[in-house]
C-alpha atoms as a PDB file:
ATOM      1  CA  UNK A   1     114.393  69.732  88.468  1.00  0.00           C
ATOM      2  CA  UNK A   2     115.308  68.740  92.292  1.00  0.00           C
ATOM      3  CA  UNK A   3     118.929  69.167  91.546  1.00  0.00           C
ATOM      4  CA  UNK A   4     118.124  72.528  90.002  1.00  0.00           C
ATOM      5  CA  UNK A   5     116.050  73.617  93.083  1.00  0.00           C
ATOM      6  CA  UNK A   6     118.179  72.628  95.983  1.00  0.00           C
ATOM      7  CA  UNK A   7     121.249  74.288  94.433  1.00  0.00           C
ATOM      8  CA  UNK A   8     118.984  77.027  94.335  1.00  0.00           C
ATOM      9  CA  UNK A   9     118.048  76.838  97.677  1.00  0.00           C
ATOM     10  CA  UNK A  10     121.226  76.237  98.916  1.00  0.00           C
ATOM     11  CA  UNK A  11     122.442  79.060  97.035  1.00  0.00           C
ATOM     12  CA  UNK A  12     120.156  81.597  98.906  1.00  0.00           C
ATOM     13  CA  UNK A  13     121.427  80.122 102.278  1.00  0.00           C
ATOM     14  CA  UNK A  14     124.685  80.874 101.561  1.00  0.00           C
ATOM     15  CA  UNK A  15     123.869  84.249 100.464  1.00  0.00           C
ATOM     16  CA  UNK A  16     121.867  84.914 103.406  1.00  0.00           C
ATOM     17  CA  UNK A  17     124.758  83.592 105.748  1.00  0.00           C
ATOM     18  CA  UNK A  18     127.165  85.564 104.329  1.00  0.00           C
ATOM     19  CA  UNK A  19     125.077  88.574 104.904  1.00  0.00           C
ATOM     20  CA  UNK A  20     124.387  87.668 108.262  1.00  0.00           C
ATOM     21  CA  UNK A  21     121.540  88.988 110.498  1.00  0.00           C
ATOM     22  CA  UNK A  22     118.577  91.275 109.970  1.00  0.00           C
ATOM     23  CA  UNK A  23     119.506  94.633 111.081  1.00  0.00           C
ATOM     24  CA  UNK A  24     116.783  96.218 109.671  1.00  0.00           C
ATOM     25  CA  UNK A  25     113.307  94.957 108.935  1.00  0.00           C
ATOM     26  CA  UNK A  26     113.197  92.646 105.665  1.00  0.00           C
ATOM     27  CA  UNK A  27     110.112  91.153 103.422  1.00  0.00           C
ATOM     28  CA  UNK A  28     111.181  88.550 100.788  1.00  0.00           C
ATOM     29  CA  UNK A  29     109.078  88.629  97.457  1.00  0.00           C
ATOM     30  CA  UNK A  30     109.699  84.476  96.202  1.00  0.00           C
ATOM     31  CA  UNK A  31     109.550  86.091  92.870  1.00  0.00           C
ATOM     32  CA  UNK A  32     111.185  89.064  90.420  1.00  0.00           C
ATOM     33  CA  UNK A  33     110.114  92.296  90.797  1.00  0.00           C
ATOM     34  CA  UNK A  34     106.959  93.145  89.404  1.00  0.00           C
ATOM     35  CA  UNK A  35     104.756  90.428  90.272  1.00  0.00           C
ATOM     36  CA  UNK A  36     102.233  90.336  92.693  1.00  0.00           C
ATOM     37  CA  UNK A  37     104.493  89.270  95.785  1.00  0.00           C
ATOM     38  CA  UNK A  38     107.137  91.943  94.554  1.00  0.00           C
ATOM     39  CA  UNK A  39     103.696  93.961  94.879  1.00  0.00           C
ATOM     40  CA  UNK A  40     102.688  92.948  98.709  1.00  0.00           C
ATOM     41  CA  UNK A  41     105.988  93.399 100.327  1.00  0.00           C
ATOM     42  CA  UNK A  42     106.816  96.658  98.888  1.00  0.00           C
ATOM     43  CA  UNK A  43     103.601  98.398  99.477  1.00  0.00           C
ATOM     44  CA  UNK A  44     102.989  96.353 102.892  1.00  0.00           C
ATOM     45  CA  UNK A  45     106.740  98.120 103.585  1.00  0.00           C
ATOM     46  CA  UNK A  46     106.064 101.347 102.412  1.00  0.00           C
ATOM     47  CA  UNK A  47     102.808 101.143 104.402  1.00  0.00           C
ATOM     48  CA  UNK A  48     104.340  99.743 107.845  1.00  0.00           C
ATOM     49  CA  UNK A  49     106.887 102.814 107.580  1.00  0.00           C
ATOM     50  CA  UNK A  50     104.220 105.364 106.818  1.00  0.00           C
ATOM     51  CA  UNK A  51     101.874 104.740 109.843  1.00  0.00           C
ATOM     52  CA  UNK A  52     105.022 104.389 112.336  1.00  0.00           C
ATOM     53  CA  UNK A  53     105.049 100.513 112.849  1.00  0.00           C
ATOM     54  CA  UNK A  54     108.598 100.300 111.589  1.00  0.00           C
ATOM     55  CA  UNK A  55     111.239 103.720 111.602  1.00  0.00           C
ATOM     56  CA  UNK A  56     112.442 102.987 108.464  1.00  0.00           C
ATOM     57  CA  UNK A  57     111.490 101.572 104.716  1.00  0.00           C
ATOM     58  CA  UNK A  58     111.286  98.174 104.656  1.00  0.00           C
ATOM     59  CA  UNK A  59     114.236  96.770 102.770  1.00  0.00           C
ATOM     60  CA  UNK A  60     112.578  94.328 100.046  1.00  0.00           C
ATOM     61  CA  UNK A  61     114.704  90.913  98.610  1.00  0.00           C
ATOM     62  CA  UNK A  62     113.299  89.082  95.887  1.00  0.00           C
ATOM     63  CA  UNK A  63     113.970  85.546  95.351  1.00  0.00           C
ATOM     64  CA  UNK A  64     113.110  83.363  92.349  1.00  0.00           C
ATOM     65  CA  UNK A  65     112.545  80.243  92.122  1.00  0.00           C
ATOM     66  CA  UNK A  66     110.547  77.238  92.001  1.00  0.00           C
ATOM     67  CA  UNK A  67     107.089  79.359  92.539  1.00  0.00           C
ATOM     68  CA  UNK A  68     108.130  80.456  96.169  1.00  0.00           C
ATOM     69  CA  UNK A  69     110.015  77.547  97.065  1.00  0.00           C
ATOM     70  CA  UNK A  70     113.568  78.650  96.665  1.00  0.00           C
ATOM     71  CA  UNK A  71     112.398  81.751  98.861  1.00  0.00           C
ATOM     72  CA  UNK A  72     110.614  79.219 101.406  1.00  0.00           C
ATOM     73  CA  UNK A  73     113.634  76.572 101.898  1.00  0.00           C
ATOM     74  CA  UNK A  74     115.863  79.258 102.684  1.00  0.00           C
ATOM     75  CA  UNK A  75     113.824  80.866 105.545  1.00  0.00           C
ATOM     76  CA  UNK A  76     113.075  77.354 106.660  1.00  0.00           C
ATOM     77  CA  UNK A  77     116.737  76.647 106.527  1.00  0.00           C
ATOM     78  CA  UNK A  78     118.430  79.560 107.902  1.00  0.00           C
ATOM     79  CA  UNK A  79     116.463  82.646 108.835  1.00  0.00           C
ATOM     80  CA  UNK A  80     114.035  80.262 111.377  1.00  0.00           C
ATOM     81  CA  UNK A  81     114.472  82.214 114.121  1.00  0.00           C
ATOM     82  CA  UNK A  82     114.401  86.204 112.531  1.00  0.00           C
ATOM     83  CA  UNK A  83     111.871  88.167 113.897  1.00  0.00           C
ATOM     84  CA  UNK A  84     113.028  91.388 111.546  1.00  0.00           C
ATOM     85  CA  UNK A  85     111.510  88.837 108.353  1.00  0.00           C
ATOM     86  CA  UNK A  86     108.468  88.766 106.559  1.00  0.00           C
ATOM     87  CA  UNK A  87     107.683  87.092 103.703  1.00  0.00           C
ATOM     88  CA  UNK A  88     105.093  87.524 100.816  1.00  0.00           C
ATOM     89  CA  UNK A  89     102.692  85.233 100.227  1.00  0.00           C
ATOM     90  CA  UNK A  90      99.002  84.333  98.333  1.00  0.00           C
ATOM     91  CA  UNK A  91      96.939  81.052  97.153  1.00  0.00           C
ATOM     92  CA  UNK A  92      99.712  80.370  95.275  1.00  0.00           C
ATOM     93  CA  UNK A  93     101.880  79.735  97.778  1.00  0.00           C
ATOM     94  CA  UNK A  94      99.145  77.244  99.992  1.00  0.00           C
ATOM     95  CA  UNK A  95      98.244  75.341  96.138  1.00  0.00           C
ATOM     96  CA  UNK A  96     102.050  74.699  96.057  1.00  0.00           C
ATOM     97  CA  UNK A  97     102.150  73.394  98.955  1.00  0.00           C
ATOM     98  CA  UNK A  98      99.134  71.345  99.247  1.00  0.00           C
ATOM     99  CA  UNK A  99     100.232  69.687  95.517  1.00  0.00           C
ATOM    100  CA  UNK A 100     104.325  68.890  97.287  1.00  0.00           C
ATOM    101  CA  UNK A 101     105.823  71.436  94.615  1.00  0.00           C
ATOM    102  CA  UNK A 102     108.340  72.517  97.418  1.00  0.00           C
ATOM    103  CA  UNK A 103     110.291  69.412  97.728  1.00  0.00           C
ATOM    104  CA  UNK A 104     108.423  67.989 100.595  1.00  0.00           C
ATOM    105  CA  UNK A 105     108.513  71.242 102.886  1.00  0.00           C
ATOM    106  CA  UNK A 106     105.273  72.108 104.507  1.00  0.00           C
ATOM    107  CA  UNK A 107     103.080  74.888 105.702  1.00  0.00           C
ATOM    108  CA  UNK A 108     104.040  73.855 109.790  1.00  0.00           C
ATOM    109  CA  UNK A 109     107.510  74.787 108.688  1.00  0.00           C
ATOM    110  CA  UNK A 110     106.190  78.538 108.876  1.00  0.00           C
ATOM    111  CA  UNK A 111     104.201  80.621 110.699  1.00  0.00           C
ATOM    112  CA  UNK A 112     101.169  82.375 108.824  1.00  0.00           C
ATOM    113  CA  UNK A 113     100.831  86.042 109.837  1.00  0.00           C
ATOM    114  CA  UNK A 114      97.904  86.506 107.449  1.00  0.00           C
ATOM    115  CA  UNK A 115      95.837  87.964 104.710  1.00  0.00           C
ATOM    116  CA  UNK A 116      94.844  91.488 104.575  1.00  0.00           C
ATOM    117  CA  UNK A 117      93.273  91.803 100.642  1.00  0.00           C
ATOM    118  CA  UNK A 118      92.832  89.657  97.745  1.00  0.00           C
ATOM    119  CA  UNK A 119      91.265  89.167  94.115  1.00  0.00           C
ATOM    120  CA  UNK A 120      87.807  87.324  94.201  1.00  0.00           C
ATOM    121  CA  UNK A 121      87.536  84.361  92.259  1.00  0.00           C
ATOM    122  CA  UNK A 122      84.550  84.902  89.532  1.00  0.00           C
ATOM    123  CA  UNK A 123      82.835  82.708  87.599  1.00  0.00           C
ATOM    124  CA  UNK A 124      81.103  84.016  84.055  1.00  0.00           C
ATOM    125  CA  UNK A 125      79.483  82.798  81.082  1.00  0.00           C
ATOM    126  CA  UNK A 126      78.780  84.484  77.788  1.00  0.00           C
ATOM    127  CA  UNK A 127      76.113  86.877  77.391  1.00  0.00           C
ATOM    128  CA  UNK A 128      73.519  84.709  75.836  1.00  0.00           C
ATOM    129  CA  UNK A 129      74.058  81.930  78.014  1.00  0.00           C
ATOM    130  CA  UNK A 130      71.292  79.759  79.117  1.00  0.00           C
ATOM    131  CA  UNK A 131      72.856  80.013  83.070  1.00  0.00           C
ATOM    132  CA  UNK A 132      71.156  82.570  84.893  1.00  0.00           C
ATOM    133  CA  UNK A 133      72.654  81.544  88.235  1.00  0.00           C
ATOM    134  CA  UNK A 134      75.333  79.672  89.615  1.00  0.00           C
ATOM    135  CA  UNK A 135      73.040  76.871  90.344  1.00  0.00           C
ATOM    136  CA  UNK A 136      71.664  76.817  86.894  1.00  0.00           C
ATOM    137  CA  UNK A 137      75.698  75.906  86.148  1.00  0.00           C
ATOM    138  CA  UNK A 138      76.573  73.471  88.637  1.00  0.00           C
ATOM    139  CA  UNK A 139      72.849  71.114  88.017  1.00  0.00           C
ATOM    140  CA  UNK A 140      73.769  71.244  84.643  1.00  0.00           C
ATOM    141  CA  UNK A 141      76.842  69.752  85.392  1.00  0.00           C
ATOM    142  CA  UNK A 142      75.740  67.354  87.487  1.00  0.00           C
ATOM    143  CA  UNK A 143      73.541  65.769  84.991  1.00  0.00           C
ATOM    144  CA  UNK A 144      76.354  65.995  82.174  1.00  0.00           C
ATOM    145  CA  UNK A 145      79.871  66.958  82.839  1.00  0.00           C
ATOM    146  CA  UNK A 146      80.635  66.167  79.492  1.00  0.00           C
ATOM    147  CA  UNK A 147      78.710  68.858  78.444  1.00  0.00           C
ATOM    148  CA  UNK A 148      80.050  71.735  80.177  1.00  0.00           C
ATOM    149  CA  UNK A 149      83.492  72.807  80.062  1.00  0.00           C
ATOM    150  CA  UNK A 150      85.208  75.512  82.069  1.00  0.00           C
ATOM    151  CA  UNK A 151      88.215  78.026  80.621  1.00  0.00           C
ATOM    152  CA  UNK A 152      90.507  79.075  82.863  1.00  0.00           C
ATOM    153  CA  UNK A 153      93.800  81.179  82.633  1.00  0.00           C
ATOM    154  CA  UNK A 154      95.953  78.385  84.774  1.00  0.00           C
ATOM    155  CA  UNK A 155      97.702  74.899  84.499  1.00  0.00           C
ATOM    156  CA  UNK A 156      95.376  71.686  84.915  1.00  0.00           C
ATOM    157  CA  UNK A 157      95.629  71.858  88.869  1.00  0.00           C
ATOM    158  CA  UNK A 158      96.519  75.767  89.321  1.00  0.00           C
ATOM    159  CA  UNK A 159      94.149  78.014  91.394  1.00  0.00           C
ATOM    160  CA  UNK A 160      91.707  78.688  88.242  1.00  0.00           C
ATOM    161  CA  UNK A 161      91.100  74.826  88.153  1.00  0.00           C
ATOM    162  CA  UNK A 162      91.031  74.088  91.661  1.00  0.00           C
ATOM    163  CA  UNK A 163      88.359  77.224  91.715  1.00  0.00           C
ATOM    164  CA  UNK A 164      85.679  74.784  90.211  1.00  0.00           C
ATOM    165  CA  UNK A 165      86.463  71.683  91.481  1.00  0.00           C
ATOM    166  CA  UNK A 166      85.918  73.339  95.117  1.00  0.00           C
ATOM    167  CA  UNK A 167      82.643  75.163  93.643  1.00  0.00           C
ATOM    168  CA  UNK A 168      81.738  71.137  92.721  1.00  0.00           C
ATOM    169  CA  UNK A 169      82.742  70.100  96.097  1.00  0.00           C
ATOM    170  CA  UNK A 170      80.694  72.667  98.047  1.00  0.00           C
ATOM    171  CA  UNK A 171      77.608  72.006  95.700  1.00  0.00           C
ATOM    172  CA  UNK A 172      77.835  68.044  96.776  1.00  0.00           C
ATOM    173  CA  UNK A 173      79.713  66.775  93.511  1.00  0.00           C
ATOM    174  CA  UNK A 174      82.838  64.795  94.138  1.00  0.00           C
ATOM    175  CA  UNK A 175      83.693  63.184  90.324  1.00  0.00           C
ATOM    176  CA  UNK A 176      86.729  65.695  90.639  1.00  0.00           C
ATOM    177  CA  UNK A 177      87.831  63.870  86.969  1.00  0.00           C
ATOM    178  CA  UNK A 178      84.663  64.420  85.317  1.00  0.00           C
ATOM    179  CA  UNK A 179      84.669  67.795  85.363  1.00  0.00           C
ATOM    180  CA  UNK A 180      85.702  69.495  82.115  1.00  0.00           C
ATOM    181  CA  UNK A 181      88.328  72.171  82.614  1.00  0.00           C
ATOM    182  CA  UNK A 182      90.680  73.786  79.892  1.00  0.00           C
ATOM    183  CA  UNK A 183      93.768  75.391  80.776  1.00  0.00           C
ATOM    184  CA  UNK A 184      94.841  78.611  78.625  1.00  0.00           C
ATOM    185  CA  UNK A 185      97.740  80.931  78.808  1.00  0.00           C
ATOM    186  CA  UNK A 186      95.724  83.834  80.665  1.00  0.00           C
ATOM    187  CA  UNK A 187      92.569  84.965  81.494  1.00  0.00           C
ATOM    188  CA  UNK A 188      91.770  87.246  78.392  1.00  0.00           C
ATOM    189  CA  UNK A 189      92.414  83.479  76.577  1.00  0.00           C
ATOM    190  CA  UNK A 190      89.974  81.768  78.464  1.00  0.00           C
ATOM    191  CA  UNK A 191      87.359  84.884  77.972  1.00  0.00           C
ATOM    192  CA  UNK A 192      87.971  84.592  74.397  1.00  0.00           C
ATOM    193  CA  UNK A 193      87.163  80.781  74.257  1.00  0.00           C
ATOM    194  CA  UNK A 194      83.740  81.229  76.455  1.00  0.00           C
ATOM    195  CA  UNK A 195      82.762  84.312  74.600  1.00  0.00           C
ATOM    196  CA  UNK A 196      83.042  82.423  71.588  1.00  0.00           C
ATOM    197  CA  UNK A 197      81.047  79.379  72.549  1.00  0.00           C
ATOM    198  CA  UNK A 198      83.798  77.346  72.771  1.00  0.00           C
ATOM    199  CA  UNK A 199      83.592  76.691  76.420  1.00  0.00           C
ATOM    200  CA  UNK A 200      80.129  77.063  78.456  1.00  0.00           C
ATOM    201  CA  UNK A 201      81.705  79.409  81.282  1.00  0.00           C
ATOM    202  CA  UNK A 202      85.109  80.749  82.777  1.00  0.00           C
ATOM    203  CA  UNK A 203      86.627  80.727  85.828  1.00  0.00           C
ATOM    204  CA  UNK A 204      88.929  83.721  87.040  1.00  0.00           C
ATOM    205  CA  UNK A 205      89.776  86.216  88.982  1.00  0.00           C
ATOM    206  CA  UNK A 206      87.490  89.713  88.953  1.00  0.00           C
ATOM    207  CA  UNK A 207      90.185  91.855  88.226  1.00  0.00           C
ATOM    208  CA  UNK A 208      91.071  89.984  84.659  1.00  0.00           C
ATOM    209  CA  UNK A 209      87.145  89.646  83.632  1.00  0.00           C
ATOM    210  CA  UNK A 210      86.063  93.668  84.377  1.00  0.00           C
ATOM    211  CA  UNK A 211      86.721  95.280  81.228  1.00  0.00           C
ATOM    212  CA  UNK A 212      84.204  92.180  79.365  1.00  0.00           C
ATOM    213  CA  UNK A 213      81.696  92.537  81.919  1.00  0.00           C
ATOM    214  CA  UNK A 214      81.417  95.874  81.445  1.00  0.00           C
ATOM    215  CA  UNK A 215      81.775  95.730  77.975  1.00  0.00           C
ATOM    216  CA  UNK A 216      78.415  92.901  78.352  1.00  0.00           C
ATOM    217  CA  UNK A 217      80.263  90.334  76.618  1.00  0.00           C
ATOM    218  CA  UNK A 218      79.940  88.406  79.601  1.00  0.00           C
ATOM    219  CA  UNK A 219      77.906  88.154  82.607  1.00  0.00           C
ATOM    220  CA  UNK A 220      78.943  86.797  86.085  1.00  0.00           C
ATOM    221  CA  UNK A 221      76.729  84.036  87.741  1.00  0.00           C
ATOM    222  CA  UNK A 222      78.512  84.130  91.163  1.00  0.00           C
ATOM    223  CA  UNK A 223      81.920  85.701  92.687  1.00  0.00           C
ATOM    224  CA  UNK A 224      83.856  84.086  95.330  1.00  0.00           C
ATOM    225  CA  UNK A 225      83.951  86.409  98.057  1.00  0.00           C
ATOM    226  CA  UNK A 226      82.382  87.034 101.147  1.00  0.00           C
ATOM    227  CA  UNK A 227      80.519  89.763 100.198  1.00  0.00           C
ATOM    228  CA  UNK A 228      79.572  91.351  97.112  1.00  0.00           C
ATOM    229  CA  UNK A 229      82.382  93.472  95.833  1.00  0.00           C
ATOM    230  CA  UNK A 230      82.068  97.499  95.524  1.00  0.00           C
ATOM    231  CA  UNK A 231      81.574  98.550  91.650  1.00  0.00           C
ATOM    232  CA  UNK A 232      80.026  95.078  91.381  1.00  0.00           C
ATOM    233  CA  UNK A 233      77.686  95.410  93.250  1.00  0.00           C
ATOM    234  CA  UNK A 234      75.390  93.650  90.795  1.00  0.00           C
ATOM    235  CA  UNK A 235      77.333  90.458  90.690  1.00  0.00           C
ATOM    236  CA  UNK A 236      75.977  87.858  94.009  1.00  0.00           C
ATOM    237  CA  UNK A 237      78.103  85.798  95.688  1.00  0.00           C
ATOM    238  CA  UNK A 238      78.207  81.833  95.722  1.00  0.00           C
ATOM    239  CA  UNK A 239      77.101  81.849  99.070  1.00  0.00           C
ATOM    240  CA  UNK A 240      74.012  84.257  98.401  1.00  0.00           C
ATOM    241  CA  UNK A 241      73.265  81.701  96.159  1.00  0.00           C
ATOM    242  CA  UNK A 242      73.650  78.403  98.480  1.00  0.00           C
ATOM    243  CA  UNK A 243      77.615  77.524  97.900  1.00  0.00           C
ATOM    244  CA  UNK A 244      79.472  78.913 100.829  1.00  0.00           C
ATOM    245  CA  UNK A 245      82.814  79.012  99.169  1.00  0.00           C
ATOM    246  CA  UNK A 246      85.234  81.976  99.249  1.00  0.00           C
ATOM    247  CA  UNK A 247      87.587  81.840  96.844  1.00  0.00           C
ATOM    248  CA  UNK A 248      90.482  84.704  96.811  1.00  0.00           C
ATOM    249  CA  UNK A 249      93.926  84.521  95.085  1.00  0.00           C
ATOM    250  CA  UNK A 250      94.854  86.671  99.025  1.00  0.00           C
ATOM    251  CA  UNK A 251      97.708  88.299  99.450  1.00  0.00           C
ATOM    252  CA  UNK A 252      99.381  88.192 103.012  1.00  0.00           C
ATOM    253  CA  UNK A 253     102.364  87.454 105.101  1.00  0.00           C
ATOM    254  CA  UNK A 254     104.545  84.515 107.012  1.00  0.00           C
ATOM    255  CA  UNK A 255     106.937  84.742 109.257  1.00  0.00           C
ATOM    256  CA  UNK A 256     109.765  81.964 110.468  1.00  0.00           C
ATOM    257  CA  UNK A 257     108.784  79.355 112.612  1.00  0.00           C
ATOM    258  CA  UNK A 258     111.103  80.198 115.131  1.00  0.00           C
ATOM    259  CA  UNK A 259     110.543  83.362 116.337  1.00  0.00           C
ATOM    260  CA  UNK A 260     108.542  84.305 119.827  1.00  0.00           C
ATOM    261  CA  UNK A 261     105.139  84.125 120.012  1.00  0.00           C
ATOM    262  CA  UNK A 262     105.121  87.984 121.055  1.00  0.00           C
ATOM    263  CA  UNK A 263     107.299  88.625 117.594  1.00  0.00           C
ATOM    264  CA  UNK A 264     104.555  86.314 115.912  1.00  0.00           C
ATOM    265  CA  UNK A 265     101.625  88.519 117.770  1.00  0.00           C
ATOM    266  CA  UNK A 266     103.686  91.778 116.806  1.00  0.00           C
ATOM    267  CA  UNK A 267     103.259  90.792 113.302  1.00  0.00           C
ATOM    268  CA  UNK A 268      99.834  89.968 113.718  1.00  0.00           C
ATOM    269  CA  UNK A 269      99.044  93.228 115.101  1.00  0.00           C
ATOM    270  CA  UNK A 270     100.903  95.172 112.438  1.00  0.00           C
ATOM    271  CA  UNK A 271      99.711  93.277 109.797  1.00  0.00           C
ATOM    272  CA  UNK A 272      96.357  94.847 111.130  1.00  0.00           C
ATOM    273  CA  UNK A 273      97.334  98.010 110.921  1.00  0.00           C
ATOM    274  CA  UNK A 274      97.632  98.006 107.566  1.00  0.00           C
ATOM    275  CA  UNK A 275      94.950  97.040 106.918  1.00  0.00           C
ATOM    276  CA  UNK A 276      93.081  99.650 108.903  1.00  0.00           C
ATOM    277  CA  UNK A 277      94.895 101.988 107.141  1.00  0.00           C
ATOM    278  CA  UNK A 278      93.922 104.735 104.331  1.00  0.00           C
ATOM    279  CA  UNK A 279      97.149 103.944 102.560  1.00  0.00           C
ATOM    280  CA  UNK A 280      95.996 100.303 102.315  1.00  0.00           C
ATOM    281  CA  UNK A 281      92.305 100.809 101.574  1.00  0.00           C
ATOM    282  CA  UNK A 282      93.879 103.570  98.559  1.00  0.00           C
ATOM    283  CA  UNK A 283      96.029 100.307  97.555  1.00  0.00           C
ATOM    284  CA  UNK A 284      92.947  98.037  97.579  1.00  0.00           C
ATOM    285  CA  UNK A 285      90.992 100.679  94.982  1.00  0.00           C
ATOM    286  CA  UNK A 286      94.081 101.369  92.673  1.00  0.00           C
ATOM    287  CA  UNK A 287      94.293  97.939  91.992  1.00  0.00           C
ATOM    288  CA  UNK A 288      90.687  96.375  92.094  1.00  0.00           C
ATOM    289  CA  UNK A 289      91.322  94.268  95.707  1.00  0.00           C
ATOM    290  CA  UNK A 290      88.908  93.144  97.766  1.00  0.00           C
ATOM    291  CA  UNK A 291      89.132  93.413 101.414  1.00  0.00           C
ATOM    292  CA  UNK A 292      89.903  90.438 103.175  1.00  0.00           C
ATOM    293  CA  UNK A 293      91.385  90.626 106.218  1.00  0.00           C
ATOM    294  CA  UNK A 294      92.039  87.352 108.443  1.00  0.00           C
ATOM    295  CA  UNK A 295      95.117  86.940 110.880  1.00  0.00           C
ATOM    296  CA  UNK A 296      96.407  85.111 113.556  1.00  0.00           C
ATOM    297  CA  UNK A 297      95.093  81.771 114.417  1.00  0.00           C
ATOM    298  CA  UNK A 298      91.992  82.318 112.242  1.00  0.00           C
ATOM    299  CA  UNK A 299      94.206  82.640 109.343  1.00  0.00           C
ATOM    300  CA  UNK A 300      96.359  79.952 110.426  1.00  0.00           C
ATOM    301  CA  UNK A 301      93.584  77.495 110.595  1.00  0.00           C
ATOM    302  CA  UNK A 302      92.436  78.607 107.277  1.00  0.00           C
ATOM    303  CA  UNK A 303      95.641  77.944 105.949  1.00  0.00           C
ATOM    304  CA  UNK A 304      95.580  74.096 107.083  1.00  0.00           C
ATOM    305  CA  UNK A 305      91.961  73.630 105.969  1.00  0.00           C
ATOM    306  CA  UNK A 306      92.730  75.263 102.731  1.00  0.00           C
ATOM    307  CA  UNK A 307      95.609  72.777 101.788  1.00  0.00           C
ATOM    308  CA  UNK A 308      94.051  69.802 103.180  1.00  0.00           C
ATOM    309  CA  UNK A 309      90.841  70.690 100.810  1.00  0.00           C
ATOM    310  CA  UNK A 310      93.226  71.378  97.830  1.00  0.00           C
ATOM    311  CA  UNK A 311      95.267  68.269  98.739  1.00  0.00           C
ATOM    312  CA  UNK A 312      92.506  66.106  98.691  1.00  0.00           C
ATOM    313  CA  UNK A 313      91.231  67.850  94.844  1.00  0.00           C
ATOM    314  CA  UNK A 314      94.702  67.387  93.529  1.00  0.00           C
ATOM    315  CA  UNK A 315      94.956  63.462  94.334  1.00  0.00           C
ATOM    316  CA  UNK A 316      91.523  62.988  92.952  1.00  0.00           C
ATOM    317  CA  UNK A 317      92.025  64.612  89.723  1.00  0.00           C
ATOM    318  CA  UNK A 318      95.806  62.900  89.378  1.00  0.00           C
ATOM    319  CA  UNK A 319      98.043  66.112  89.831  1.00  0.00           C
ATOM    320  CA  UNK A 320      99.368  64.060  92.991  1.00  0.00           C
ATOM    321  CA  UNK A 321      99.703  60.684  94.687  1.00  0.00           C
END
């Protein structure tokens, strides 16, 4: 797999040297189009162009590979010093990093512009559950792990996982390994296995769990946000309810490490923009994002606290050294 990713890798330089530099402003989506980063940089583009930022459409590259990291050893590697490139990025891209999946790059290698929306992490049991509350969950855990088990539509260590164990952490409960978790392929899955009994509650993101809650098969106990989400406005948040954790799969931007701290600021302050903007807040309703907006050094702080947290869950519970 390390062969396979630095040819990648060193594929994309070469393509990128051949092209040679930025005329024009650039995002790279480390994925195929249609995904979520495909997502950010074309309506962040479309966006930047529409309020006047940039004169023209954003030109948008995707780049597969190795969950981001083909797209992130190329910038590292050869577009360091581009102001004219932004690059899409979410939790994803900070678990990856935190658990070494880029072939020991790192997030200093980059410079995080920030988030300006996200989907809220959510945590739900089944409608005749016994948890009324978050709390209600995470005591009863506490006095048997074995007897509560989480579904969740990622990997053993992906961002559904990690979810919980950081809900754990927060609550002052640091057997990482005890806690039960059971990966699935999707959210609907991991519904499914809850509403059935199967599992005692699942962990996901709002966006895959409105339709059920709606529907009552499930109820909520807590969503990972800051504050409670518009059209759920029923649903508290963990910290309402004690647990300050905030949870978002965010999507945002980074930039190369290289460039000028008044490119860097430039960014910042478009980045901003956006999400000031009508177009963005119409973006944020069409596809059931919160708001979450953090830039600049706030964001880049949060950045190094979030991997060092998710660093620290992932050696616990094995998924690294």
């Amino acid at each position: 797999m390390k062969t396979t990713f630095k040819a990648l890798a060193l594929s994309a330089v070469a393509a990128f040297s051949a092209a040679g530099a930025a005329s024009a402003t650039e995002c790279i989506a480390p994925a195929n189009p249609g995904g979520g980063w495909d997502f950010t940089c074309r309506q962040i583009g479309r966006i930047l162009q529409e309020i006047g930022v940039t004169p023209n459409l954003v030109q948008v590259t995707n780049m597969a590979g190795a969950g981001g990291g083909v797209a992130y050893s190329a910038v590292v590697a050869d577009r360091n010093e581009d102001a004219d490139l932004i690059v899409a990025a979410s939790s994803a891209t900070t678990t990856r990093l935190a658990q070494n999946a880029y072939a020991g790059a790192t997030a200093d290698q980059v410079r995080w512009v920030g988030a300006i929306g996200g989907d809220p992490g959510v945590i739900v049991v089944a409608k005749d559950s016994p948890y009324q509350s978050i709390n209600d969950l995470i005591e009863a855990v506490k006095a048997d792990p074995a007897a509560v088990s989480f579904a969740g539509g990622s990997a053993v260590g992906g961002f559904d996982h990690l979810k919980v164990l950081m809900l754990m952490n927060r609550a002052g409960f640091s057997d990482a390994k005890s806690v039960k978790y059971i990966g699935l392929d999707g959210g609907a899955d991991a519904i499914t296995q809850t509403v059935g009994g199967f599992t005692q509650a699942m962990t996901g993101d709002l966006s895959e769990v409105g339709g059920f809650l709606k529907s009552g098969d499930v109820r909520a106990l807590a969503v990972l946000s800051d504050a409670r989400v518009a059209g759920f406005d029923d649903i508290p948040t963990a910290k309402e309810q004690g647990v300050d954790l905030v949870a978002m799969n965010w999507r945002g931007l980074y930039v190369p490490k290289g460039i000028s701290d008044d490119d860097y600021n430039k960014w910042v302050d478009a980045l901003n923009k956006v999400a000031a903007s009508d177009q963005w807040k119409q973006v944020m309703t069409e596809n059931g994002l919160a708001p979450y907006t953090l830039t600049g050094a706030d964001f880049e702080t949060f950045v190094g606290e979030n991997i060092a947290e998710i660093t620290n869950i992932s050696k616990e519970i094995g998924i690294i050294q």
